[in-house]
N, C-alpha and C. Protein backbone atom coordinates (compact mmCIF):
# COMPACT_ATOMS: atom_id res chain seq x y z
N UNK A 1 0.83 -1.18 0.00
CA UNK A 1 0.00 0.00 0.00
C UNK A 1 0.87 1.25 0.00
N UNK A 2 0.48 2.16 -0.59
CA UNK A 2 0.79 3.83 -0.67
C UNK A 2 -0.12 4.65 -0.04
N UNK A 3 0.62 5.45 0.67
CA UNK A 3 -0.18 6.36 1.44
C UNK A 3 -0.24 8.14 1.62
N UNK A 4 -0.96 8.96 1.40
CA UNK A 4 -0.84 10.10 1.32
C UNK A 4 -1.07 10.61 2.48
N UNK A 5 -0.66 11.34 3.85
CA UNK A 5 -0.52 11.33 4.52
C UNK A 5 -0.67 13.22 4.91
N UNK A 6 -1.66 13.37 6.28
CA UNK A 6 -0.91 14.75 6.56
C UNK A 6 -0.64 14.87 8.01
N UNK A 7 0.31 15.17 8.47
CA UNK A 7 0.71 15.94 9.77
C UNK A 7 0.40 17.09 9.93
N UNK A 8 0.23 17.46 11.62
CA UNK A 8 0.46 18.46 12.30
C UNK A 8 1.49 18.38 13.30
N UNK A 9 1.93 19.51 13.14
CA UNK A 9 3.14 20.05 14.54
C UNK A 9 2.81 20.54 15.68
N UNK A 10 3.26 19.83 16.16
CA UNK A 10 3.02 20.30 17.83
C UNK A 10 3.87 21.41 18.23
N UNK A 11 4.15 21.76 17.22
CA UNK A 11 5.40 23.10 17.78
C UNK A 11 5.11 24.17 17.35
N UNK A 12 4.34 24.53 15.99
CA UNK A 12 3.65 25.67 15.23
C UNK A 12 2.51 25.46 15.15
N UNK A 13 1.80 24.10 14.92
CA UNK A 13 0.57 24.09 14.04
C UNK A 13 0.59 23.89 12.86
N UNK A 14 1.58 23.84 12.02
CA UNK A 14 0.88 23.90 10.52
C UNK A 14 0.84 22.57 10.33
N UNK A 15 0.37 22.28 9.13
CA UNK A 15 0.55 20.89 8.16
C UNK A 15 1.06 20.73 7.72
N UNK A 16 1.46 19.26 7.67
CA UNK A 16 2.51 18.66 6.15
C UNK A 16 2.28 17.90 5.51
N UNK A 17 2.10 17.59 3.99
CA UNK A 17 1.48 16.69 3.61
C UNK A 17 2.73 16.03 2.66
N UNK A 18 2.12 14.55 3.17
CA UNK A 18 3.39 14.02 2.20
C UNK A 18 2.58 12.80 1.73
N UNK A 19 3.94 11.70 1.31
CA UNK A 19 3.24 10.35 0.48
C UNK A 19 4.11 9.34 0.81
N UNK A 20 4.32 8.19 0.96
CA UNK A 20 4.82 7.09 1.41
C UNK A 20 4.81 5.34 1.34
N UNK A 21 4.92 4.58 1.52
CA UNK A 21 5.02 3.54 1.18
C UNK A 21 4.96 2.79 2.77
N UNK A 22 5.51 3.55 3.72
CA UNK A 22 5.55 2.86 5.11
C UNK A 22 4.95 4.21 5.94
N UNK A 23 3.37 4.26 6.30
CA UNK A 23 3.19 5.24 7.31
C UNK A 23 3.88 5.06 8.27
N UNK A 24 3.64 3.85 9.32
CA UNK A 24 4.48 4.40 10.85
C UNK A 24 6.24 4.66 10.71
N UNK A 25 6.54 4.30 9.64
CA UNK A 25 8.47 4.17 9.64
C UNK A 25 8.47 6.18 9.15
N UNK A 26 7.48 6.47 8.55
CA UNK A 26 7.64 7.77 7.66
C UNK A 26 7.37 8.62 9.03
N UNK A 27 6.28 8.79 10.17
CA UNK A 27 5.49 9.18 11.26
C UNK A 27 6.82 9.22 12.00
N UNK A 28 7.76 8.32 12.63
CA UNK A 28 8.97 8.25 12.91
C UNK A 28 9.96 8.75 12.83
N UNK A 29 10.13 8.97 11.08
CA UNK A 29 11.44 9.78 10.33
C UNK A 29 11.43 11.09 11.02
N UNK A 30 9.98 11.83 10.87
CA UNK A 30 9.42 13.16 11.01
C UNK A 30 9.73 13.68 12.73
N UNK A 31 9.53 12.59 13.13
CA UNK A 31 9.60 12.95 15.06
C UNK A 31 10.66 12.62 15.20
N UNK A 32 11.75 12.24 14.86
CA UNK A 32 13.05 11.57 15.09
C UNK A 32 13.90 12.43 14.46
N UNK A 33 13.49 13.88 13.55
CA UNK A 33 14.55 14.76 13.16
C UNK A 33 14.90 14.13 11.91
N UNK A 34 14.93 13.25 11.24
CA UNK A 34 15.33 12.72 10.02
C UNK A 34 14.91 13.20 9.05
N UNK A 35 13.41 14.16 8.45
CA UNK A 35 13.39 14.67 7.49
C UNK A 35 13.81 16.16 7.68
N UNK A 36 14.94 16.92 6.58
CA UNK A 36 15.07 18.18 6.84
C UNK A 36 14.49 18.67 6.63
N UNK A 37 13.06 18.83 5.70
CA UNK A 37 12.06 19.73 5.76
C UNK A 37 11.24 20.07 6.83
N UNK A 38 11.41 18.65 7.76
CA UNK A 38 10.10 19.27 9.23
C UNK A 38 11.09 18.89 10.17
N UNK A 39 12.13 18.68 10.37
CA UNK A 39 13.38 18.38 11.37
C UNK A 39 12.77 20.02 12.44
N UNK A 40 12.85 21.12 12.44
CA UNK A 40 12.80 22.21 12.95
C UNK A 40 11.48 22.29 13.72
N UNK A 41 10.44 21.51 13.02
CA UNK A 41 8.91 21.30 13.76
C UNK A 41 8.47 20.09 14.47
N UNK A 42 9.35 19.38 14.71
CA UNK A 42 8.78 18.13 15.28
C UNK A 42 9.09 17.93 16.76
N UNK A 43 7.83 17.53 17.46
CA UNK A 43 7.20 16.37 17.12
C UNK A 43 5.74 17.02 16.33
N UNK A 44 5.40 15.86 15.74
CA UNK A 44 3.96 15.79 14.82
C UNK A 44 2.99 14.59 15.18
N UNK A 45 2.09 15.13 14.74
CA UNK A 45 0.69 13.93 14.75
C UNK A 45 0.06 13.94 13.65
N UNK A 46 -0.24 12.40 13.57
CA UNK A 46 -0.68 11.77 12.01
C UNK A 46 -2.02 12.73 12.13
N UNK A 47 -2.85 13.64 11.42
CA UNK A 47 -4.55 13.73 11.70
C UNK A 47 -4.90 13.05 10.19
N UNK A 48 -4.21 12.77 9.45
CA UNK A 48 -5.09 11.85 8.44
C UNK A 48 -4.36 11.31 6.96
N UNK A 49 -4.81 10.17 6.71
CA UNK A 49 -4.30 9.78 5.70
C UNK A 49 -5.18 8.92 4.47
N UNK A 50 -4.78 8.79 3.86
CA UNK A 50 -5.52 7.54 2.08
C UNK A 50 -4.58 6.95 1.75
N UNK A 51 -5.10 5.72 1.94
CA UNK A 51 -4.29 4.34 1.27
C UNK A 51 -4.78 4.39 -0.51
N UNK A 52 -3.65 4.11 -0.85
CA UNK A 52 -3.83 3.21 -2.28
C UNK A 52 -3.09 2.55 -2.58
N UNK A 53 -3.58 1.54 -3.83
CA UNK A 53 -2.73 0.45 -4.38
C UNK A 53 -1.40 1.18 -5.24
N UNK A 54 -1.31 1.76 -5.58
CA UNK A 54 0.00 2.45 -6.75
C UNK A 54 0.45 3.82 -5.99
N UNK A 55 1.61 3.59 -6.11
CA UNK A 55 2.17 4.73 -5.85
C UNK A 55 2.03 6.06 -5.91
N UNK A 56 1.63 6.14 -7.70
CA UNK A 56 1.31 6.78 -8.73
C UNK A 56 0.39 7.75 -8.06
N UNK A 57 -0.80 7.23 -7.73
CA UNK A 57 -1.79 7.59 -7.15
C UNK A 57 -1.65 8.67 -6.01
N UNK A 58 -1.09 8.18 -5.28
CA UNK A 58 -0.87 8.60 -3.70
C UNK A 58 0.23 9.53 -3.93
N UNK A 59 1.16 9.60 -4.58
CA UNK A 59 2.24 10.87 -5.43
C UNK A 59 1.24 12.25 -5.92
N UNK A 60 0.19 11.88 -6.83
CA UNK A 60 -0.50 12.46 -7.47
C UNK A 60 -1.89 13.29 -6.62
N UNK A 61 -2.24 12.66 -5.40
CA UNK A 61 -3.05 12.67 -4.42
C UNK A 61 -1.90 14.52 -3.86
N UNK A 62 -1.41 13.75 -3.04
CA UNK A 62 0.23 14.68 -2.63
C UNK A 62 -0.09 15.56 -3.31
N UNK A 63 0.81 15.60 -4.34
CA UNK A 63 0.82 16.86 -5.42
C UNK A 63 0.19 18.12 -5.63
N UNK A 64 -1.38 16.55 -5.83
CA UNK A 64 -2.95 18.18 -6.04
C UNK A 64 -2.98 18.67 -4.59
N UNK A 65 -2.83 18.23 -3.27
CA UNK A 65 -3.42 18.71 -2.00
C UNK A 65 -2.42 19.99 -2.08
N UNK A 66 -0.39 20.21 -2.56
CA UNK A 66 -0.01 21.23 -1.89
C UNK A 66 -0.46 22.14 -3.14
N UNK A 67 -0.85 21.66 -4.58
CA UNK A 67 -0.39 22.32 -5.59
C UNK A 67 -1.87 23.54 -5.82
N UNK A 68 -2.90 23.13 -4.81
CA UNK A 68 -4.43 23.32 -5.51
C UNK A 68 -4.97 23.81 -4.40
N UNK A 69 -4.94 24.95 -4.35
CA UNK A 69 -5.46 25.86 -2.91
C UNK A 69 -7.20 25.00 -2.60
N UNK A 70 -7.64 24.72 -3.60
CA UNK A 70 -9.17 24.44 -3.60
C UNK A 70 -9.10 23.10 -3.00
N UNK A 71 -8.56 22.31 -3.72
CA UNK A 71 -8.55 21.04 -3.29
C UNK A 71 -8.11 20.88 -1.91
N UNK A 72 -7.21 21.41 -1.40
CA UNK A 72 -7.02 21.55 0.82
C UNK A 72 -8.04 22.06 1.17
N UNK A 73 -8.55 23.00 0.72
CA UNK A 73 -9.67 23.81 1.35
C UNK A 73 -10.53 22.93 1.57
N UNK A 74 -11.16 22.34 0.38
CA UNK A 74 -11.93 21.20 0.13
C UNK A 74 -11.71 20.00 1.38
N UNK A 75 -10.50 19.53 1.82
CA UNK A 75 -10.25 18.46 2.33
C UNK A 75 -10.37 19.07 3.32
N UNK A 76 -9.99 20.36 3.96
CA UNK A 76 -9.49 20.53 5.33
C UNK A 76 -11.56 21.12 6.05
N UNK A 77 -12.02 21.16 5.08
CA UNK A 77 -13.49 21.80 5.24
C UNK A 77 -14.35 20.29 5.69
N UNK A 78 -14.04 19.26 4.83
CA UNK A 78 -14.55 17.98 5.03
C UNK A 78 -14.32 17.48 6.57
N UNK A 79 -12.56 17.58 6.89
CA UNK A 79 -11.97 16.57 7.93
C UNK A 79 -11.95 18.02 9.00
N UNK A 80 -12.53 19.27 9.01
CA UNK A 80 -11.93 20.21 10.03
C UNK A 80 -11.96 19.92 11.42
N UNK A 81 -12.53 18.96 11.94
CA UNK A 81 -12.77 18.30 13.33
C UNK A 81 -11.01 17.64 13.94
N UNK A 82 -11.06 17.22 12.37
CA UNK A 82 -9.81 15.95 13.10
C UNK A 82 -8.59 16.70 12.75
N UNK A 83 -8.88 17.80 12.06
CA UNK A 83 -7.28 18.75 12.54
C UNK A 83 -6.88 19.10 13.64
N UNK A 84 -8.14 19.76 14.32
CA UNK A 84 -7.90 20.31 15.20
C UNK A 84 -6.78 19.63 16.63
């Protein structure tokens, strides 16, 4: 499975959205300082993710959420409970 994934920081608040192949090893990387993009914000909490079969998918999932102001809005309007 592939997974599109978003975090929050317990240190600012914002989100991060990424994509993966191993949620809990990726959930890990992020709190453990290992990715340099959120190394400076962590620790984080999973608030939500989508499985799929292809990579492809879950890359492409990724993509539209940072690339498409509408499409987060959209998601974050749906799930706004479980951001919080």
């Amino acid at each position: 499975m592939f997974y599109m994934y978003i975090l929050k920081s317990k240190v600012d608040e914002k989100l991060y959205i990424g994509s993966t192949n191993d949620l809990k090893r990726r959930l890990l990387e992020h709190n453990n300082g290992k990715v340099r993009s959120t190394k400076s914000r962590a620790p984080f909490a999973l608030k939500y993710y989508e499985a799929f079969s292809i990579e492809d998918d879950a890359r492409h999932r990724e993509w539209s959420l940072k690339k498409d102001g509408n499409a987060l809005a959209q998601l974050k309007r749906r799930i706004s409970k479980s951001l919080t």
